[in-house]
Protein backbone atom coordinates (compact mmCIF):
# COMPACT_ATOMS: atom_id res chain seq x y z
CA UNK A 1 102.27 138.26 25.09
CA UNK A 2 99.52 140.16 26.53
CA UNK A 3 100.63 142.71 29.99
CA UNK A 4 99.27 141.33 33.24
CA UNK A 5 96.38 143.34 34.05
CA UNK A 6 95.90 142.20 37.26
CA UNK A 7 99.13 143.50 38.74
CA UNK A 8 99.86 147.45 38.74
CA UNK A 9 102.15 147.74 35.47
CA UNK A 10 105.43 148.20 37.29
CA UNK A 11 105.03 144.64 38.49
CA UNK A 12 104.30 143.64 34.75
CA UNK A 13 106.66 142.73 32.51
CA UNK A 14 107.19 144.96 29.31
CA UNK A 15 107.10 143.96 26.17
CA UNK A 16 110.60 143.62 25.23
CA UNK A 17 110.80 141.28 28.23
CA UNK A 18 108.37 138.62 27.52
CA UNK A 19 110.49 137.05 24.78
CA UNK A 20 113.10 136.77 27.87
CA UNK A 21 110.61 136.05 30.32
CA UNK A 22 109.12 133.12 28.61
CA UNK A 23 112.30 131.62 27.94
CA UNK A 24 113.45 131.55 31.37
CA UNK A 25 109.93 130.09 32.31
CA UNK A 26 110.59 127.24 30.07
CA UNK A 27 113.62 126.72 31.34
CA UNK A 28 112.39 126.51 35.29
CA UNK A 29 109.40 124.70 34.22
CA UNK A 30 111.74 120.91 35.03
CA UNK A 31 108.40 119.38 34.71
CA UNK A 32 107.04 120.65 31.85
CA UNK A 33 103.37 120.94 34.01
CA UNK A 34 102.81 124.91 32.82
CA UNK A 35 103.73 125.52 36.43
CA UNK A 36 106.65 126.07 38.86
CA UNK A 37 106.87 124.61 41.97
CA UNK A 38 108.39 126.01 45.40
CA UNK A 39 111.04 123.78 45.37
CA UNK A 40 111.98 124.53 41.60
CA UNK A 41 111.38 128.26 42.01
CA UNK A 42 113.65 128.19 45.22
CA UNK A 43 116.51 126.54 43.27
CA UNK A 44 116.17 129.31 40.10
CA UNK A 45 115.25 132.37 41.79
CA UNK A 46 118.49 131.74 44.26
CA UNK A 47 120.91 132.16 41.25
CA UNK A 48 119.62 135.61 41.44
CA UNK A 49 121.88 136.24 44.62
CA UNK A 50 119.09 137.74 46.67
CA UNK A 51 118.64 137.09 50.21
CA UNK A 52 116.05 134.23 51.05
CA UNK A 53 113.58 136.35 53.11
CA UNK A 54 113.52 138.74 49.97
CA UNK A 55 112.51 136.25 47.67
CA UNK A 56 109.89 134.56 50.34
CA UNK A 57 108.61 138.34 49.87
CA UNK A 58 108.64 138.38 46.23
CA UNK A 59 107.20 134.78 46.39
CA UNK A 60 104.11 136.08 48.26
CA UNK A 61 103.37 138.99 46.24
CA UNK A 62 103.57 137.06 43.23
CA UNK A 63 100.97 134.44 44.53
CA UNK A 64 99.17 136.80 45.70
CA UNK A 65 96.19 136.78 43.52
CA UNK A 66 95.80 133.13 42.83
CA UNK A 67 94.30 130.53 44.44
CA UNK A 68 96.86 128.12 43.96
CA UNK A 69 99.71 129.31 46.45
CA UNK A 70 101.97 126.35 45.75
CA UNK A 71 103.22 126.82 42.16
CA UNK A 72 103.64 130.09 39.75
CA UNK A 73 101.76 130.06 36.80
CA UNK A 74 103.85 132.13 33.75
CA UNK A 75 102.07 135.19 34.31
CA UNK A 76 102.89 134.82 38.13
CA UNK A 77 107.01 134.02 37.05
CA UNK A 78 106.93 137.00 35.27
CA UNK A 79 105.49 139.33 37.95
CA UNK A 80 108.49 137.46 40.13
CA UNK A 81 111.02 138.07 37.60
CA UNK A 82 110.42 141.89 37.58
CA UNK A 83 109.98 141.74 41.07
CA UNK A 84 113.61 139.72 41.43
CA UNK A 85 114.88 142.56 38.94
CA UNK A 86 113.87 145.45 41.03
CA UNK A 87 115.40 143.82 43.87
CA UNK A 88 118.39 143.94 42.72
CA UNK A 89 118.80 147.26 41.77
């Protein structure tokens, strides 16, 4: 999978992390629409034990860019995943 080059490269994932990435993304995607909703998001990215106001932040900056603030495409996930994953470190 290509690197997001529309986020700085620490918000990218790497390329051992796709694989990963894009099986998780299938796995939130309930709907099977090639997006994920707020309401699904909320319910996966909580299992990540983070507080709620951090992941409204990581929400935003993932969204960021797009036009469509209502759903994360897999490119936007995976800027959220590595966001989540800094988070908790």
């Amino acid at each position: 999978m290509a690197r997001i080059y529309s986020w700085p490269s620490m918000y990218s994932p790497l390329p051992h992390e796709c694989a990963a990435y894009q099986y998780l993304f299938q796995h939130a995607d309930v709907t099977r629409t090639g997006a994920i909703g707020g309401q699904d998001a909320v319910g996966f990215f909580s299992k990540s034990g983070l507080d709620m106001h951090v992941l409204k932040q990581v929400w935003d900056l993932s969204v960021a860019t797009s036009a469509n603030k209502s759903a994360l495409s897999a490119a936007e996930f995976f800027v959220a995943l590595r966001l989540i994953a800094m988070a908790q470190q």
